[in-house]
N, C-alpha and C. Protein backbone atom coordinates (compact mmCIF):
# COMPACT_ATOMS: atom_id res chain seq x y z
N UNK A 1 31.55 22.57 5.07
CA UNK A 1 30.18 22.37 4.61
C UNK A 1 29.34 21.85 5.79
N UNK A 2 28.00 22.86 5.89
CA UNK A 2 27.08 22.28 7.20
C UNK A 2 26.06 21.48 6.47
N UNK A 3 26.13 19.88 6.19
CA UNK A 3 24.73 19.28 5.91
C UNK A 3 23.77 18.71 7.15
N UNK A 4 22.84 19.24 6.41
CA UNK A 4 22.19 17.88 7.65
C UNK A 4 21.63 16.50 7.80
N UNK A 5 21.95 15.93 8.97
CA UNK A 5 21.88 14.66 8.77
C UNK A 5 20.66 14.18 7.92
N UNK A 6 20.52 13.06 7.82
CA UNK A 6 18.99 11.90 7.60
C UNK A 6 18.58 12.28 8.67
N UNK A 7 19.00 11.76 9.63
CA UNK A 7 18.00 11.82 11.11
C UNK A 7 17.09 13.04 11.11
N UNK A 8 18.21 14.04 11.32
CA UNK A 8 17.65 15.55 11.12
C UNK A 8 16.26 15.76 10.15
N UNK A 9 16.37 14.98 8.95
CA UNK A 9 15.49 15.58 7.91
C UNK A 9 14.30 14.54 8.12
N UNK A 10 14.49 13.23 8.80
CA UNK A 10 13.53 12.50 9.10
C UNK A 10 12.48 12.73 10.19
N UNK A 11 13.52 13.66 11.44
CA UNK A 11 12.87 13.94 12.29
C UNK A 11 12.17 15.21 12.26
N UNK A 12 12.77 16.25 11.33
CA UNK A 12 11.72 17.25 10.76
C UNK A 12 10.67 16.99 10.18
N UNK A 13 10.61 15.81 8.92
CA UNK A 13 9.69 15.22 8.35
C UNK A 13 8.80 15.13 9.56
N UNK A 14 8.90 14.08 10.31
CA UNK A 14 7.89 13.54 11.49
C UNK A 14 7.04 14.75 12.09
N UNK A 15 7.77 16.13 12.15
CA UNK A 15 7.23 17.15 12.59
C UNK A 15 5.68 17.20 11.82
N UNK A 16 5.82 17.24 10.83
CA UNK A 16 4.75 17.77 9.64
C UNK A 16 3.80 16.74 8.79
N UNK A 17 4.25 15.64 9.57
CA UNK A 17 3.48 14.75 8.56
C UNK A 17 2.46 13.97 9.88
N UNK A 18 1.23 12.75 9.75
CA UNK A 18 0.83 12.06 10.51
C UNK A 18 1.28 10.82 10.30
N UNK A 19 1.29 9.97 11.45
CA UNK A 19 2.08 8.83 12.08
C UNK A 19 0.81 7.78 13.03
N UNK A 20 1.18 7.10 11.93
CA UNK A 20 -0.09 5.83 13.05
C UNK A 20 1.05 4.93 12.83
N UNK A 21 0.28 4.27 14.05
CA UNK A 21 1.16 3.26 14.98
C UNK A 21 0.31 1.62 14.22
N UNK A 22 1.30 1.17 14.33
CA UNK A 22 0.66 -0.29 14.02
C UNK A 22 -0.17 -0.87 14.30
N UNK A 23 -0.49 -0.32 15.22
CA UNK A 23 -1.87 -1.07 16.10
C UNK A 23 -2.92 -0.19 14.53
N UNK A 24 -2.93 0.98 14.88
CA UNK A 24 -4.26 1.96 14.41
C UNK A 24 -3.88 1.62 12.75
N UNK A 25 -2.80 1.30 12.23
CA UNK A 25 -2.74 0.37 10.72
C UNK A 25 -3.09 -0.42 10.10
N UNK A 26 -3.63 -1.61 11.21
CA UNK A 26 -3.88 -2.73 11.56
C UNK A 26 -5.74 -2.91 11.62
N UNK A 27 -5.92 -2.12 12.34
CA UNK A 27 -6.98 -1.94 12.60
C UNK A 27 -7.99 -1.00 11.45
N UNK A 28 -7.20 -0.16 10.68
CA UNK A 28 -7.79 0.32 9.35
C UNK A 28 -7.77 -0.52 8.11
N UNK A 29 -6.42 -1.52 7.92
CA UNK A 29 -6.11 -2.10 7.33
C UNK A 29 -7.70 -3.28 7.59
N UNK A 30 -7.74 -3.72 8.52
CA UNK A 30 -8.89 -5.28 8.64
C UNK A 30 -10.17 -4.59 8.58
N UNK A 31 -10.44 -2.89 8.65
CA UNK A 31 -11.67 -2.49 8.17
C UNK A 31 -11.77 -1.91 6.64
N UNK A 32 -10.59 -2.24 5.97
CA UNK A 32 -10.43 -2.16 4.44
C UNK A 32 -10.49 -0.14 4.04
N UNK A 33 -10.05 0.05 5.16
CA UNK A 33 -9.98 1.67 5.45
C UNK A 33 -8.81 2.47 4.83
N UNK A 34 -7.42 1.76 4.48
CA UNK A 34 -6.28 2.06 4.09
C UNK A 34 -5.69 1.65 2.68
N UNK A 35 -4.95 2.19 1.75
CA UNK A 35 -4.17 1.75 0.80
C UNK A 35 -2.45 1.76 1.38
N UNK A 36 -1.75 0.62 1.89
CA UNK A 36 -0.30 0.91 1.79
C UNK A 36 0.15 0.66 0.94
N UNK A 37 1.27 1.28 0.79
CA UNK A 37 2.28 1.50 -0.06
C UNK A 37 3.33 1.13 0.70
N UNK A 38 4.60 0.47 0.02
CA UNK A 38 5.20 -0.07 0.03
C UNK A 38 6.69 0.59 -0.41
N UNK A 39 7.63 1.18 0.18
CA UNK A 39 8.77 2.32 -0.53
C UNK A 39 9.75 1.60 -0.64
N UNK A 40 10.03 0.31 0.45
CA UNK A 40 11.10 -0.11 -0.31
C UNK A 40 11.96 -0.83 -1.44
N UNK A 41 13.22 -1.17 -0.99
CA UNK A 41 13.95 -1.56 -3.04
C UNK A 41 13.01 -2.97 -2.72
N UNK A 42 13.01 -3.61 -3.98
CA UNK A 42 12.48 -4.49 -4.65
C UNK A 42 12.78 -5.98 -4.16
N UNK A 43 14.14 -6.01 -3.61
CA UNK A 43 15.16 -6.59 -3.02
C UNK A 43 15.03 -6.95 -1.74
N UNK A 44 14.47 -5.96 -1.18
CA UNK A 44 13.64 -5.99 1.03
C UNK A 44 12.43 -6.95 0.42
N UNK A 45 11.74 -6.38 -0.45
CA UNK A 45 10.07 -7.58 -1.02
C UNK A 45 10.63 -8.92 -1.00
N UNK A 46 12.00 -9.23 -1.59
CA UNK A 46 12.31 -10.75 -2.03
C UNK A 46 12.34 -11.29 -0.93
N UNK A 47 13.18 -10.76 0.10
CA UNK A 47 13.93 -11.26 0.91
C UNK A 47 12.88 -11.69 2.06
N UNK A 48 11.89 -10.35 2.03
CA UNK A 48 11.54 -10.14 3.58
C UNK A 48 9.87 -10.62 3.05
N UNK A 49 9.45 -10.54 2.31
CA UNK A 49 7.73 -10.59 1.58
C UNK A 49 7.54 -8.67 1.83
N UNK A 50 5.94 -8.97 2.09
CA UNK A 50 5.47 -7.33 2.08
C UNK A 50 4.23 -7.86 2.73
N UNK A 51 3.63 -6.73 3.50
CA UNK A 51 2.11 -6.83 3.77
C UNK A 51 0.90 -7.27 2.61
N UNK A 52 -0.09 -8.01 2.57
CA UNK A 52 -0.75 -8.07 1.75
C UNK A 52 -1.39 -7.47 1.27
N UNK A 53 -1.58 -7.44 -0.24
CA UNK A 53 -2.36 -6.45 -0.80
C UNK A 53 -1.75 -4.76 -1.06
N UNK A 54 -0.67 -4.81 -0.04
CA UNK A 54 0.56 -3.44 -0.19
C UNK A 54 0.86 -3.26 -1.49
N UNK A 55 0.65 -2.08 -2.39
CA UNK A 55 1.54 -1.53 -3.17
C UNK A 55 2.65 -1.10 -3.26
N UNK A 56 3.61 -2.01 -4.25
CA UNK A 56 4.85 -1.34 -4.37
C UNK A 56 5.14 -0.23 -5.18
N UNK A 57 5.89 0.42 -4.51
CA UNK A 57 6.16 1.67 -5.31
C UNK A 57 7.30 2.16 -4.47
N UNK A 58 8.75 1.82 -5.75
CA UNK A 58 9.98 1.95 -5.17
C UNK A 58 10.12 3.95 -4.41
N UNK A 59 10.73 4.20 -3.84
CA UNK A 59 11.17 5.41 -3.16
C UNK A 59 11.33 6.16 -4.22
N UNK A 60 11.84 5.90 -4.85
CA UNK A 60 13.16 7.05 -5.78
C UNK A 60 11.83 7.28 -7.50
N UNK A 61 11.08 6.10 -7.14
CA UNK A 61 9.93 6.28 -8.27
C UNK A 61 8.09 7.16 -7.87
N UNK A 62 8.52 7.17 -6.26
CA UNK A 62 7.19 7.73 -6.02
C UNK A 62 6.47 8.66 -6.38
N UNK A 63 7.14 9.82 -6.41
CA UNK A 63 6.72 10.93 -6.50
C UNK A 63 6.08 11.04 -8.00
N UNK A 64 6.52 10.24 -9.15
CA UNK A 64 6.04 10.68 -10.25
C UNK A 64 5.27 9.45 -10.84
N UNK A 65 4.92 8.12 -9.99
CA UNK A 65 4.43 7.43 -9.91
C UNK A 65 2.86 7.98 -9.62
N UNK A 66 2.75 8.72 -8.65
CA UNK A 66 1.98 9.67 -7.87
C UNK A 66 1.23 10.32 -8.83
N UNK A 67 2.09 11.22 -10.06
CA UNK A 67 1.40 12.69 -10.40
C UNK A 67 1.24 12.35 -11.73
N UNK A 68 -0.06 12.31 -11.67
CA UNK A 68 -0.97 12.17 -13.00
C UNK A 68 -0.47 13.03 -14.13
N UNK A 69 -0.10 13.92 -13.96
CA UNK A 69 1.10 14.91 -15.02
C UNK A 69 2.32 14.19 -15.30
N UNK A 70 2.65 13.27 -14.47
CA UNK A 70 4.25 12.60 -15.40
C UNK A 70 4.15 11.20 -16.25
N UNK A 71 5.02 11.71 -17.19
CA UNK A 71 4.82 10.76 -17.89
C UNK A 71 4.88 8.89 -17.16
N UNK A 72 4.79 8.78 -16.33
CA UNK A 72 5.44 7.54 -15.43
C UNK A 72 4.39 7.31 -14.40
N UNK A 73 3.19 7.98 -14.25
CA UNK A 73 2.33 7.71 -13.85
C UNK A 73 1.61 6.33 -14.20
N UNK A 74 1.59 5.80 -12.88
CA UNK A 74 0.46 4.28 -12.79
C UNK A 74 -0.77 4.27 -12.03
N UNK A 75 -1.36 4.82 -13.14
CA UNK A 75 -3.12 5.06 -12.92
C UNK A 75 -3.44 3.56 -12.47
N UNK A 76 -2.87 2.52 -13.47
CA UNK A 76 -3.76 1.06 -12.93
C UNK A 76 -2.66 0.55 -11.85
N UNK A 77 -1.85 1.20 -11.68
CA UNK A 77 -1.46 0.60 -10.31
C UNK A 77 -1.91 0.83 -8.94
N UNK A 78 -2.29 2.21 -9.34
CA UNK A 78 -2.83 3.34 -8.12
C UNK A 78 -4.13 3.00 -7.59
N UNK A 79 -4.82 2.96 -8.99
CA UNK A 79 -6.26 2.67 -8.84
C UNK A 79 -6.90 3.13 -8.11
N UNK A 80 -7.90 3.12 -7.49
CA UNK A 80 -8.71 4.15 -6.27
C UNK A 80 -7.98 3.96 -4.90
N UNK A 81 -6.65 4.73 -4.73
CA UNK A 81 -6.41 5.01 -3.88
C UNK A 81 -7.78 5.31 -2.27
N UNK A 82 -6.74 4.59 -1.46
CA UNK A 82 -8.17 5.30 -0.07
C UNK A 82 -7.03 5.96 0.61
N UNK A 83 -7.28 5.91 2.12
CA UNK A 83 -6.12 6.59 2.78
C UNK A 83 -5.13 5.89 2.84
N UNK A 84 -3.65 6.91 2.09
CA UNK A 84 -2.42 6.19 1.64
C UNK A 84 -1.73 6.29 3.80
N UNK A 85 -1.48 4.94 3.38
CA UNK A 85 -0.56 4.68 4.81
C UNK A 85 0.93 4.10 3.80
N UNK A 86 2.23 4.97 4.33
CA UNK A 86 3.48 4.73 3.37
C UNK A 86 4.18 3.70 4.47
N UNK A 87 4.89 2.69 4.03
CA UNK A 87 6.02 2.12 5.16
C UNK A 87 7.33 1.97 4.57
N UNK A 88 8.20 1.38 4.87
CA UNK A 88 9.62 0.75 4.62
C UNK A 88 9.99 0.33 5.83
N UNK A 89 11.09 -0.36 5.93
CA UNK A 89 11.87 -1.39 6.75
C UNK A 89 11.41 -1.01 8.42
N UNK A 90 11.50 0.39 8.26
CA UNK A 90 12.02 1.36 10.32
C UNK A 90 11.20 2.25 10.35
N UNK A 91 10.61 3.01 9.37
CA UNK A 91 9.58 4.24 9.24
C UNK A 91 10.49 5.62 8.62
N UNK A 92 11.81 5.18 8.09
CA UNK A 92 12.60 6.30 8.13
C UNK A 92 12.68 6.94 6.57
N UNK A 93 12.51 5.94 5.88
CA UNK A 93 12.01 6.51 4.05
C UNK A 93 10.74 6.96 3.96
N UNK A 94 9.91 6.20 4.39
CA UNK A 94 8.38 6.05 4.51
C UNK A 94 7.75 7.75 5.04
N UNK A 95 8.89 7.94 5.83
CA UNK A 95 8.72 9.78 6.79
C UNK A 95 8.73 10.83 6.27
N UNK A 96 10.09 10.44 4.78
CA UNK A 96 10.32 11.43 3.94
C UNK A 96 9.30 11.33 2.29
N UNK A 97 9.40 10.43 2.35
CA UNK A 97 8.11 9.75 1.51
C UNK A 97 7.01 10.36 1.45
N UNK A 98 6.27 10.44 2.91
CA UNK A 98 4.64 10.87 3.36
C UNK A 98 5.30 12.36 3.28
N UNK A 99 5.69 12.91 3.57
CA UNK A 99 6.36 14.42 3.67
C UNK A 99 6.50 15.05 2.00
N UNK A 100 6.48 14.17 1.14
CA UNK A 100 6.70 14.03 -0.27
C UNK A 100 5.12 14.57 -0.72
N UNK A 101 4.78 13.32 -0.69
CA UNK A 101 3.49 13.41 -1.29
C UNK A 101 2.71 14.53 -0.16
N UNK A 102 2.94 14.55 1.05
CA UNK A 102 1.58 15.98 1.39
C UNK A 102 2.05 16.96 0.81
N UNK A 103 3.00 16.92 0.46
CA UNK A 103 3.60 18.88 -0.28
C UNK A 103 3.24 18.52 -1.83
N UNK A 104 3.11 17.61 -2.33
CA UNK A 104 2.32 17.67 -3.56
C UNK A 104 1.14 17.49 -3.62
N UNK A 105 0.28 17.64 -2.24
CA UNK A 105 -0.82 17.59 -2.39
C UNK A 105 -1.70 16.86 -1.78
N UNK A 106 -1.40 15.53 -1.43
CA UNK A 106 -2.00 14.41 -0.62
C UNK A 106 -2.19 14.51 0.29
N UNK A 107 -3.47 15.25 0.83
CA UNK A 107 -3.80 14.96 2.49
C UNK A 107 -4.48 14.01 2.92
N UNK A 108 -4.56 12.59 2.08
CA UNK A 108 -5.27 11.60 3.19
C UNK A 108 -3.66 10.43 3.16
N UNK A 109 -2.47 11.23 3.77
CA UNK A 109 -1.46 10.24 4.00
C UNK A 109 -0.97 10.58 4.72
N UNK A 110 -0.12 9.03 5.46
CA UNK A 110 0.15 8.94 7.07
C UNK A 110 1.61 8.30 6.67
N UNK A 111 2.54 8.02 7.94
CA UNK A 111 3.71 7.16 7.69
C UNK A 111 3.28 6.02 8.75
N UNK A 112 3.43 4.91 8.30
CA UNK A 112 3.47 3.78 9.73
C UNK A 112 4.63 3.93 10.55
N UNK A 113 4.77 4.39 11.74
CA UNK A 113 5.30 4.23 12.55
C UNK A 113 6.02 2.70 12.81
N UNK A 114 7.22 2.95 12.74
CA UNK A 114 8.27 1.55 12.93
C UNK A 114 8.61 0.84 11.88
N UNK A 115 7.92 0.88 10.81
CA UNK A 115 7.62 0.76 9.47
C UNK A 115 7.16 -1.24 9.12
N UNK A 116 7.52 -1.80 8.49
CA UNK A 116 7.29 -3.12 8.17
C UNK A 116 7.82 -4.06 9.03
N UNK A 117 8.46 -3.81 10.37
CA UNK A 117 8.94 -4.85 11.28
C UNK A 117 7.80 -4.13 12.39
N UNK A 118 7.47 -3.25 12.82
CA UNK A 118 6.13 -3.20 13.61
C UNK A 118 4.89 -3.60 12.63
N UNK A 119 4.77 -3.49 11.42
CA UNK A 119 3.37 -3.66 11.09
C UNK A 119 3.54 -5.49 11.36
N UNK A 120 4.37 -6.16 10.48
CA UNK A 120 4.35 -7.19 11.21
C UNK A 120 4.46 -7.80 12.78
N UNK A 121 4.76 -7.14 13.57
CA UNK A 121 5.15 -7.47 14.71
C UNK A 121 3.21 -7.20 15.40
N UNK A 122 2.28 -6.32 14.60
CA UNK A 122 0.99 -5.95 14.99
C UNK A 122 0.10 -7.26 14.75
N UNK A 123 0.69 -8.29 13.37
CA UNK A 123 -0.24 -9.06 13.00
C UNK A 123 -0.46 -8.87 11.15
N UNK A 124 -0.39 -8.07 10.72
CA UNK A 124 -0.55 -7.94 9.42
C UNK A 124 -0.40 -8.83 8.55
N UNK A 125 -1.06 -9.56 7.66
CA UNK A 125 -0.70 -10.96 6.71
C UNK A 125 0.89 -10.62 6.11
N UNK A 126 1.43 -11.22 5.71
CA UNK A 126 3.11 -11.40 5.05
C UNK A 126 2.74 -12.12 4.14
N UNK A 127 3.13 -11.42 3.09
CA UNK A 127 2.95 -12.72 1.51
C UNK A 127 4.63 -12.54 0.95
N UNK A 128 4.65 -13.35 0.79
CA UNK A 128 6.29 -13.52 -0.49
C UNK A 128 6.09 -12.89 -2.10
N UNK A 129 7.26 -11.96 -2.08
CA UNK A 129 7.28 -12.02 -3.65
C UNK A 129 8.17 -12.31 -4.32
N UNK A 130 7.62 -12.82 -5.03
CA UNK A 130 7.98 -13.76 -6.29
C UNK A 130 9.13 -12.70 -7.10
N UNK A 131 10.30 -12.99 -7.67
CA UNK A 131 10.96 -12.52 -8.58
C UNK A 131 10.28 -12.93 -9.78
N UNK A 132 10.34 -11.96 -10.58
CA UNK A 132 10.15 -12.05 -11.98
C UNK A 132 10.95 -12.36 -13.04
């Protein structure tokens, strides 16, 4: 059996999708220019916090989180989306993620490059979340 790697499908992803760098995240983010989203488990939020104001929206729930046709759609979570910037931990879910949503349709979305250890490493606020 020939599969192909993650890498492989991440680095194809990267082919086709857009990629801002933390700096240019950062800088959309403090002109209130961006909506992120947030892909990883629930578990990286406890441990690690999240950018402020970031939407969570686990990986494996995005896509139909997303589409106003599934039943699992979160209109009040979504709310007026602006330009979706996706992250996780490295940029490597976040790649296949943004690659997700432009083939269903979304062309104002990007992946952050490096993912939530460059956006922090740019400056980005860090808030803690709270278990429920």
């Amino acid at each position: 059996m020939n599969i192909k790697s993650s890498k492989e499908l991440v680095d194809k992803a990267n082919e086709s999708i857009k990629i801002m760098s933390a700096e240019e995240v950062k800088e959309a983010y403090d002109k209130n220019e961006v909506t992120l989203i947030d892909v990883r488990d629930i578990r990286e939020l406890w441990k690690e916090g999240t950018i402020k104001n970031a939407i969570h929206i686990p990986r494996g729930m995005l896509e139909f989180w997303m589409d106003p046709q599934s039943p699992y759609y979160q209109e009040k979570k979504i709310g007026n989306i602006k330009n979706i910037v996706l992250f996780c931990a490295l940029g490597f879910r976040s790649a296949l993620a943004t690659k997700a949503l432009k083939e269903m349709g979304f062309n104002n979305v990007s992946n952050a490059n490096g993912g939530f250890d460059s956006l922090k490493k740019a400056g980005l606020p860090i808030v803690q979340k709270e278990k429920k």
